[in-house]
N, C-alpha and C. Protein backbone atom coordinates (compact mmCIF):
# COMPACT_ATOMS: atom_id res chain seq x y z
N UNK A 1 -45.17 24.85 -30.00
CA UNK A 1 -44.48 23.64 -30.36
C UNK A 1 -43.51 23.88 -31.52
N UNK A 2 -43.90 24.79 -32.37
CA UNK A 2 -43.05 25.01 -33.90
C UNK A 2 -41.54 25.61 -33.11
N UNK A 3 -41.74 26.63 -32.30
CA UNK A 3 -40.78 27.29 -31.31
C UNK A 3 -40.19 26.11 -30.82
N UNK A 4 -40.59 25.37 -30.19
CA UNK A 4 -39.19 24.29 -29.69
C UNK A 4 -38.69 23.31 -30.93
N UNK A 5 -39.16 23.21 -31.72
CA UNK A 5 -38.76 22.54 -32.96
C UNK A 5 -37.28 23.56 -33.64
N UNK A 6 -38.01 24.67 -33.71
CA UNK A 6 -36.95 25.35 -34.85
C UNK A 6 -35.82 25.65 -33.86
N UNK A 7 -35.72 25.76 -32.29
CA UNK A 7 -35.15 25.32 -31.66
C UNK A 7 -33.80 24.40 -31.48
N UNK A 8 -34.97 23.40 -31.45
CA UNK A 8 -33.82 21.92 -31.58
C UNK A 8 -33.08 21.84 -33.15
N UNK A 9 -33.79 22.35 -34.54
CA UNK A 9 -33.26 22.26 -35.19
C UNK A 9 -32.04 22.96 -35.59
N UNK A 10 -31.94 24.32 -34.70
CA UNK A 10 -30.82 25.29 -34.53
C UNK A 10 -29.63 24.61 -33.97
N UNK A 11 -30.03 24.23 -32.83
CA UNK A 11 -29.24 24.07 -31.79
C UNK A 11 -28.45 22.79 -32.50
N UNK A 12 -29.26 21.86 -32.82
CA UNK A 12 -28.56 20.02 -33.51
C UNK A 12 -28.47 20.22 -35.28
N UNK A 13 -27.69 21.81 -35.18
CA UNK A 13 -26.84 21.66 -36.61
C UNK A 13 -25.63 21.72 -36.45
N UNK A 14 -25.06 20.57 -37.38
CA UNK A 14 -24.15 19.72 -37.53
C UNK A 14 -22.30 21.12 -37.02
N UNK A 15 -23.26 22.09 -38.59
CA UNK A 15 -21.82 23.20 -38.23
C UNK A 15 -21.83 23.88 -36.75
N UNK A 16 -23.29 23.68 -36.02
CA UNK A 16 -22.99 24.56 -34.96
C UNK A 16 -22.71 23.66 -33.93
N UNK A 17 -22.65 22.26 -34.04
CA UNK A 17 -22.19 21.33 -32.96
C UNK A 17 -21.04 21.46 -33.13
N UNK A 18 -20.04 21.36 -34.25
CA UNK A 18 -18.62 21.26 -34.90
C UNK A 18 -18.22 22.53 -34.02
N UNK A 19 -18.74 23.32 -33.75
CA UNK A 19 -17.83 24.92 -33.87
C UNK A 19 -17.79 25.01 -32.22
N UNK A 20 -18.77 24.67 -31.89
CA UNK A 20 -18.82 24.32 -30.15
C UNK A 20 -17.76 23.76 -29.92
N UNK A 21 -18.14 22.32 -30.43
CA UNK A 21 -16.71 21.34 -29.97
C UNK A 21 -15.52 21.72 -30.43
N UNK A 22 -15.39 22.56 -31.52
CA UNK A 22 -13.95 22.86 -31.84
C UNK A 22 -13.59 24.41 -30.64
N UNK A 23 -14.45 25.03 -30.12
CA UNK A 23 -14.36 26.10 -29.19
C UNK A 23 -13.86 25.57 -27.53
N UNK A 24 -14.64 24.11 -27.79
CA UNK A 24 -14.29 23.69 -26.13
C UNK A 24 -13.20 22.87 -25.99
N UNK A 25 -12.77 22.47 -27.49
CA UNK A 25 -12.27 21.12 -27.40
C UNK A 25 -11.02 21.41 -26.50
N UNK A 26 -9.73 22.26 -27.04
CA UNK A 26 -8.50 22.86 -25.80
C UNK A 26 -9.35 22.60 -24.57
N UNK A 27 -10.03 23.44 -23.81
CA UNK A 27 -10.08 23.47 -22.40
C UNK A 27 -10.10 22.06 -21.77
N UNK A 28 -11.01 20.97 -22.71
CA UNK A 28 -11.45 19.81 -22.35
C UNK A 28 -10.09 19.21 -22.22
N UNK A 29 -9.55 19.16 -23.06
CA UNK A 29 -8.53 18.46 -23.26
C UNK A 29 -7.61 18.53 -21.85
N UNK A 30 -7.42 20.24 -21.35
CA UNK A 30 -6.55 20.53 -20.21
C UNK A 30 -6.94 19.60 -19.24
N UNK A 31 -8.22 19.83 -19.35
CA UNK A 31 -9.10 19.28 -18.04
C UNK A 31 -9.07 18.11 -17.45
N UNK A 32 -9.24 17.16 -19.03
CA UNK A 32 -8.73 15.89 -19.15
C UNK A 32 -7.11 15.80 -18.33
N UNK A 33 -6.56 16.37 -19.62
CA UNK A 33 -5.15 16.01 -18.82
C UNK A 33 -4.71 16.08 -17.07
N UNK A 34 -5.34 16.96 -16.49
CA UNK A 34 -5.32 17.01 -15.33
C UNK A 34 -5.78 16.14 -14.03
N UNK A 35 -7.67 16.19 -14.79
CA UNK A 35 -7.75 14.49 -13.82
C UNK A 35 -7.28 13.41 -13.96
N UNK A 36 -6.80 13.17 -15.25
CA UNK A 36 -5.50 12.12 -15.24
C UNK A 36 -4.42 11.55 -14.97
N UNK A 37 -3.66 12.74 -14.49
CA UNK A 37 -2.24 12.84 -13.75
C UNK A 37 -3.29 12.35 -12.69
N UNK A 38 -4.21 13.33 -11.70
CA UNK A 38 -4.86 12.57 -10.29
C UNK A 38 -5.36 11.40 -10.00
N UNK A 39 -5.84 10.91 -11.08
CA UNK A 39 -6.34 9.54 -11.54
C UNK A 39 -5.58 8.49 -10.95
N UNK A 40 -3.87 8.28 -11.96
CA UNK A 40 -3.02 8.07 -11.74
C UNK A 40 -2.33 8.00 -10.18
N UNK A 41 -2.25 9.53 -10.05
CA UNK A 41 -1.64 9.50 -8.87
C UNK A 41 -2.21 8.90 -7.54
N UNK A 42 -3.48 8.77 -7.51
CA UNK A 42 -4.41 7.97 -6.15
C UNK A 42 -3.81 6.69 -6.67
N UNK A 43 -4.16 5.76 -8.19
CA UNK A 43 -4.11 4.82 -8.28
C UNK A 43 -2.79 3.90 -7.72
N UNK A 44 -2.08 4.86 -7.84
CA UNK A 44 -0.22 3.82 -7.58
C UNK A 44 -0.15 4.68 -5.98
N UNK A 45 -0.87 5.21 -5.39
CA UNK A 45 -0.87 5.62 -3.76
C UNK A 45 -1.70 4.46 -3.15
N UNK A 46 -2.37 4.19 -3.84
CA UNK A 46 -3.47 3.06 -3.57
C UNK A 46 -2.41 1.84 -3.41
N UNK A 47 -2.29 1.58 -4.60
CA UNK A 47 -1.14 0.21 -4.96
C UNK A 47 -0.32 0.22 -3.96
N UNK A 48 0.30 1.25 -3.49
CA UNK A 48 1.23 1.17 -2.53
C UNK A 48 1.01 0.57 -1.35
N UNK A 49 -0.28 1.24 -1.00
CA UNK A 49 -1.02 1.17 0.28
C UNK A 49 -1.53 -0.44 0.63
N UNK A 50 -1.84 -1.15 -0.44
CA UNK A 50 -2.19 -2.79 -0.20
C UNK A 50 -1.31 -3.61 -0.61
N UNK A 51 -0.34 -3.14 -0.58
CA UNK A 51 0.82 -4.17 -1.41
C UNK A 51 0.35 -5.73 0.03
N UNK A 52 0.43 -6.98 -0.78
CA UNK A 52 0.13 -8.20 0.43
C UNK A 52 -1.96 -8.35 -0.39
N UNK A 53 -1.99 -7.29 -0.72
CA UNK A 53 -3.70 -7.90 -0.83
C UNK A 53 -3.80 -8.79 -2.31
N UNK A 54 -4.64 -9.66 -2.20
CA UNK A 54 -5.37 -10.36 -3.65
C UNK A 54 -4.86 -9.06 -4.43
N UNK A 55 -4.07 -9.77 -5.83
CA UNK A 55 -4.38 -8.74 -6.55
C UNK A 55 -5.56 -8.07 -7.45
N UNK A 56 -7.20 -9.46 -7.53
CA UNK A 56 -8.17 -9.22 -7.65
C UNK A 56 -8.39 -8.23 -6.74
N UNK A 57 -8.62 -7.67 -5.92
CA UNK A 57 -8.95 -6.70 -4.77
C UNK A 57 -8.83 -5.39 -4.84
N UNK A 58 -7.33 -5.52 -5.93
CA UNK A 58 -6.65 -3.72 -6.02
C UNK A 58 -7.92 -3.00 -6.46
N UNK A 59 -8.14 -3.08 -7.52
CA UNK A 59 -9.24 -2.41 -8.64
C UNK A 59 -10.22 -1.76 -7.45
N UNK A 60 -10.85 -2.68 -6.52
CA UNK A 60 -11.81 -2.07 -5.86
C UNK A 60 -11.05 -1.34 -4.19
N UNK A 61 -10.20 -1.20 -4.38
CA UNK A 61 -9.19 -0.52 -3.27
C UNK A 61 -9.50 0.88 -3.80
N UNK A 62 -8.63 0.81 -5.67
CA UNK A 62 -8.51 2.01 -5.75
C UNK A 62 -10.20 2.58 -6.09
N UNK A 63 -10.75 2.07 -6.21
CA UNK A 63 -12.23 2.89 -6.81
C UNK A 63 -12.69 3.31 -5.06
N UNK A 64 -12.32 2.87 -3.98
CA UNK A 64 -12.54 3.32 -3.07
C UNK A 64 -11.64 4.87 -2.68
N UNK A 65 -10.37 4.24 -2.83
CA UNK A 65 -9.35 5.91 -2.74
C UNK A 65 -10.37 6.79 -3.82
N UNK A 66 -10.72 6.85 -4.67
CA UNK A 66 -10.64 7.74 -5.57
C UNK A 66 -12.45 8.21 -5.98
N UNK A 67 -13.02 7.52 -4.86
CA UNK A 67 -14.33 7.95 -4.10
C UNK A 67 -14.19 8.92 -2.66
N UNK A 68 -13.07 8.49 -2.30
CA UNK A 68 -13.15 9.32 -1.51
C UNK A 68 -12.37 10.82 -1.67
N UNK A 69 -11.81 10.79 -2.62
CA UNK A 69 -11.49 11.77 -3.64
C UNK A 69 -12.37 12.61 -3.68
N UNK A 70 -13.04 11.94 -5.05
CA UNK A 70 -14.37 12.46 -4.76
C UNK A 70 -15.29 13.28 -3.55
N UNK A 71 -15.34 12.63 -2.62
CA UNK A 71 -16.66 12.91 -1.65
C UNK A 71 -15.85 14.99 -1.00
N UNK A 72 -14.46 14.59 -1.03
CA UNK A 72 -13.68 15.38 -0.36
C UNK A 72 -13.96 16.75 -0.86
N UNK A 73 -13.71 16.82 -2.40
CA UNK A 73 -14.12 17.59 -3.27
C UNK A 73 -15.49 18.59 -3.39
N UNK A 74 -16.12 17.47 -2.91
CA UNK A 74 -17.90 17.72 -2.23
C UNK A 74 -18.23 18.35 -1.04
N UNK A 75 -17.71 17.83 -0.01
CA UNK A 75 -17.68 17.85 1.48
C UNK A 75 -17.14 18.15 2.31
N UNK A 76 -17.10 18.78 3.65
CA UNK A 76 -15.81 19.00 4.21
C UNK A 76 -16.50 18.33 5.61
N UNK A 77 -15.11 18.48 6.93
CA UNK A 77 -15.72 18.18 8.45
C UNK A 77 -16.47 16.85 8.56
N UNK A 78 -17.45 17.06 9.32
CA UNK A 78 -18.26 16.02 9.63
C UNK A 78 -19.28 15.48 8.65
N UNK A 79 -19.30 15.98 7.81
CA UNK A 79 -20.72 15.53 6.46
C UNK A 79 -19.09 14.29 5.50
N UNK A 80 -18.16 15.23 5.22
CA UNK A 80 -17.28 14.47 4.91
C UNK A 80 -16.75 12.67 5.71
N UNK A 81 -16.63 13.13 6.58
CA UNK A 81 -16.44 12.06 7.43
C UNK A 81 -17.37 10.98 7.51
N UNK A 82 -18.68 11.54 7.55
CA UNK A 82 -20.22 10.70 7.24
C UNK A 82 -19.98 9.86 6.36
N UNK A 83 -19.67 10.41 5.15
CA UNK A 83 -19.75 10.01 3.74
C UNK A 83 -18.97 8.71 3.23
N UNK A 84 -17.04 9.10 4.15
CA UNK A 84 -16.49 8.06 3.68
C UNK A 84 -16.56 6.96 4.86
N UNK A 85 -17.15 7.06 6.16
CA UNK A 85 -17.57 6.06 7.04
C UNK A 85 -18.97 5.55 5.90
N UNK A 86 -19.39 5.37 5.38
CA UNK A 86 -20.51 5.22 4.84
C UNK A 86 -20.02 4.19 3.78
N UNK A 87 -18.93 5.05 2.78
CA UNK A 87 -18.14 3.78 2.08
C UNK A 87 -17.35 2.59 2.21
N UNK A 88 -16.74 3.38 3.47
CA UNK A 88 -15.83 2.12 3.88
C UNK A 88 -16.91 0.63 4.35
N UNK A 89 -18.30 1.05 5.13
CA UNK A 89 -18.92 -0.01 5.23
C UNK A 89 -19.28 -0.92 4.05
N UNK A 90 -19.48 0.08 2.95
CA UNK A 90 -20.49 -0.62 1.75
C UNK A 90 -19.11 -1.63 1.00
N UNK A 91 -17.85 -1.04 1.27
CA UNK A 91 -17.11 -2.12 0.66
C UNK A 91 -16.50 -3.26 1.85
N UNK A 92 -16.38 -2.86 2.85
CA UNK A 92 -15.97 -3.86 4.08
C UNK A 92 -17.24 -4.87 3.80
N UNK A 93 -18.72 -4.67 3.48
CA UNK A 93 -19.29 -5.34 3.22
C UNK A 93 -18.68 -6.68 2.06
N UNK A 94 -18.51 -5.70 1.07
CA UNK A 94 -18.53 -6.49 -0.60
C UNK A 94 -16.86 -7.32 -0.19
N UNK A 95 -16.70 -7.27 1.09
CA UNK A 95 -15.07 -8.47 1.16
C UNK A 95 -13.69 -7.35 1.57
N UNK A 96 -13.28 -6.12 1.31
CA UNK A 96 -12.70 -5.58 1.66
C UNK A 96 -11.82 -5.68 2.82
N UNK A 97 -10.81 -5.14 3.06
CA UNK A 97 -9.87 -5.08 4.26
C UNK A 97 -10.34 -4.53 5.32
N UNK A 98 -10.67 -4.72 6.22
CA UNK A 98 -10.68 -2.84 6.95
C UNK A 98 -9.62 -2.20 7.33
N UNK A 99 -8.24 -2.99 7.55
CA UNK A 99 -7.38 -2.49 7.49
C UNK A 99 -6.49 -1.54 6.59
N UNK A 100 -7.10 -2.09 5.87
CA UNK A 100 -6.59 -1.42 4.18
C UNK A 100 -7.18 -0.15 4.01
N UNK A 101 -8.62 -0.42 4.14
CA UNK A 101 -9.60 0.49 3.71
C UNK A 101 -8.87 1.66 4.94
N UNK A 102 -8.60 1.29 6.53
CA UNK A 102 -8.02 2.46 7.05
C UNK A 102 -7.22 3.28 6.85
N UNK A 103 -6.47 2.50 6.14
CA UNK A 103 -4.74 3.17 5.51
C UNK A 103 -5.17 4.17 4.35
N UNK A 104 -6.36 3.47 3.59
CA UNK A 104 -6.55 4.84 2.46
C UNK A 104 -7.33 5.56 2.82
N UNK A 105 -8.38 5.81 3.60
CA UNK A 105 -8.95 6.51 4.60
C UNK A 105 -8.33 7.63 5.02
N UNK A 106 -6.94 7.36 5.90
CA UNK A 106 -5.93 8.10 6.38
C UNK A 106 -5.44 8.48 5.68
N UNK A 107 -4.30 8.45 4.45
CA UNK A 107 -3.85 8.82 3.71
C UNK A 107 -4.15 9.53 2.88
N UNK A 108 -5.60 9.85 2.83
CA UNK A 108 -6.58 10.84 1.34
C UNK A 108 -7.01 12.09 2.28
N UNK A 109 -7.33 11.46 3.29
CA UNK A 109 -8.03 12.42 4.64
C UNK A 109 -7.82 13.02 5.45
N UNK A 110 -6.61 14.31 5.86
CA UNK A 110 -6.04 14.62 6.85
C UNK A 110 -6.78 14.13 8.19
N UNK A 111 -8.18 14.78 7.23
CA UNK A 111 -9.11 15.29 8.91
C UNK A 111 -9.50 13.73 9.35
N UNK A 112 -9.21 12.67 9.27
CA UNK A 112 -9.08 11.22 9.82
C UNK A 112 -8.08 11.13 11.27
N UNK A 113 -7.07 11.85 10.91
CA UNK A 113 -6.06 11.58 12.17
C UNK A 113 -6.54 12.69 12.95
N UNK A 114 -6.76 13.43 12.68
CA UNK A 114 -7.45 14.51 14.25
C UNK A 114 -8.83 13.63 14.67
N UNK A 115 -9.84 13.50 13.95
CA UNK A 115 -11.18 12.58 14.35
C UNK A 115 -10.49 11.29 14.96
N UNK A 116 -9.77 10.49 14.90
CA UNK A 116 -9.26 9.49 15.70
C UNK A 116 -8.77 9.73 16.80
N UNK A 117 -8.12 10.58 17.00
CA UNK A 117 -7.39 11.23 18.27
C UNK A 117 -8.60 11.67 18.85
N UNK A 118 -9.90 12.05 18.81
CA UNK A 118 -10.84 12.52 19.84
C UNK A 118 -12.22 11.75 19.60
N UNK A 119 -11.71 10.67 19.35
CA UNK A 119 -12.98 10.01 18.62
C UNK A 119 -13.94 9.38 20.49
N UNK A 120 -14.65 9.84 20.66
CA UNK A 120 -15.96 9.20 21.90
C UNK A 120 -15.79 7.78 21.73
N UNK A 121 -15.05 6.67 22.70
CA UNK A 121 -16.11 5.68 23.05
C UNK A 121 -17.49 5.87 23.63
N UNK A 122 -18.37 5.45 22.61
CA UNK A 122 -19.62 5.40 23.54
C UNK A 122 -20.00 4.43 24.38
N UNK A 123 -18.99 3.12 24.27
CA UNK A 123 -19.53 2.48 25.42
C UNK A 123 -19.02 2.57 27.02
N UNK A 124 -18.41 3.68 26.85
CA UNK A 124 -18.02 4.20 27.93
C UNK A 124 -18.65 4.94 28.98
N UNK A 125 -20.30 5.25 28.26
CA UNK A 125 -21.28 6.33 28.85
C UNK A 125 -22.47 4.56 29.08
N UNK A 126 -22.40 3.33 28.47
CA UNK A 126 -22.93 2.84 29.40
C UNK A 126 -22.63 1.78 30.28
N UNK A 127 -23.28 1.59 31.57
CA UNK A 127 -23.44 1.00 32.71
C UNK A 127 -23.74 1.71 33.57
N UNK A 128 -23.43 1.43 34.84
CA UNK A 128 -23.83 1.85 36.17
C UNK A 128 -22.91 3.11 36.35
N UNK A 129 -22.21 3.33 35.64
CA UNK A 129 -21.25 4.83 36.69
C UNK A 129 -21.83 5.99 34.71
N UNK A 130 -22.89 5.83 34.36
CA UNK A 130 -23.72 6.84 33.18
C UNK A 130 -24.32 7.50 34.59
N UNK A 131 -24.13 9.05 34.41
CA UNK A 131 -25.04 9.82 34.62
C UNK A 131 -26.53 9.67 34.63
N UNK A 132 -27.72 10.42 35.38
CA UNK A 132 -28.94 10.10 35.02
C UNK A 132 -29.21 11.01 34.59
């Protein structure tokens, strides 16, 4: 127990927190600056994309573009595709467009316009002319 004490007391001194943060602070900063420009740039791609909607609405337009940002970053193919079919419901729920929500869908997502172009009706496999 004395071992994780003298520990924590190493680690949570003041000069050696200072010297960290003054070691990381540049990179952070780049880093910053960078998801910011992207930030930005979804946000007024977004704006573009619903011009006609409530302007209460935008805010949760763009937190949708910029989730699916996100997921993209994470995911690729079909786990990707999962993910933002998954969002688009949870906000088509909370009042959303779906029209809208398609346009930023498409626009963030290449792989949206190839999956549409071969997308399965399944109700096409039922009735009477389904295979047994």
């Amino acid at each position: 127990m004395t071992d994780r004490l003298e520990h924590y007391e190493k680690a949570y001194n003041s000069e050696t927190v200072a010297a960290a943060y003054d070691a990381t602070k540049a990179d952070a900063v780049a880093k910053q600056k960078i998801a910011l420009v992207e930030q930005v740039d979804i946000e007024i791609q977004v704006k573009k994309l619903v011009q006609g909607e409530p302007l209460i609405h935008i805010p949760y337009y763009i937190i949708f573009g910029k989730e699916i940002v996100n997921r993209s970053k994470r995911h690729e193919e079909q786990t990707l595709i999962n993910e933002i079919e998954i969002l688009q419901k949870k906000w088509m729920a909370r009042g959303l467009n779906k029209t809208f929500l398609d346009l930023i869908k498409v626009f963030f997502i290449e792989a949206y316009k190839i999956w549409d172009y071969f997308r399965l009706d399944i109700s096409l496999l039922d009735g009477n002319d389904r295979l047994s």
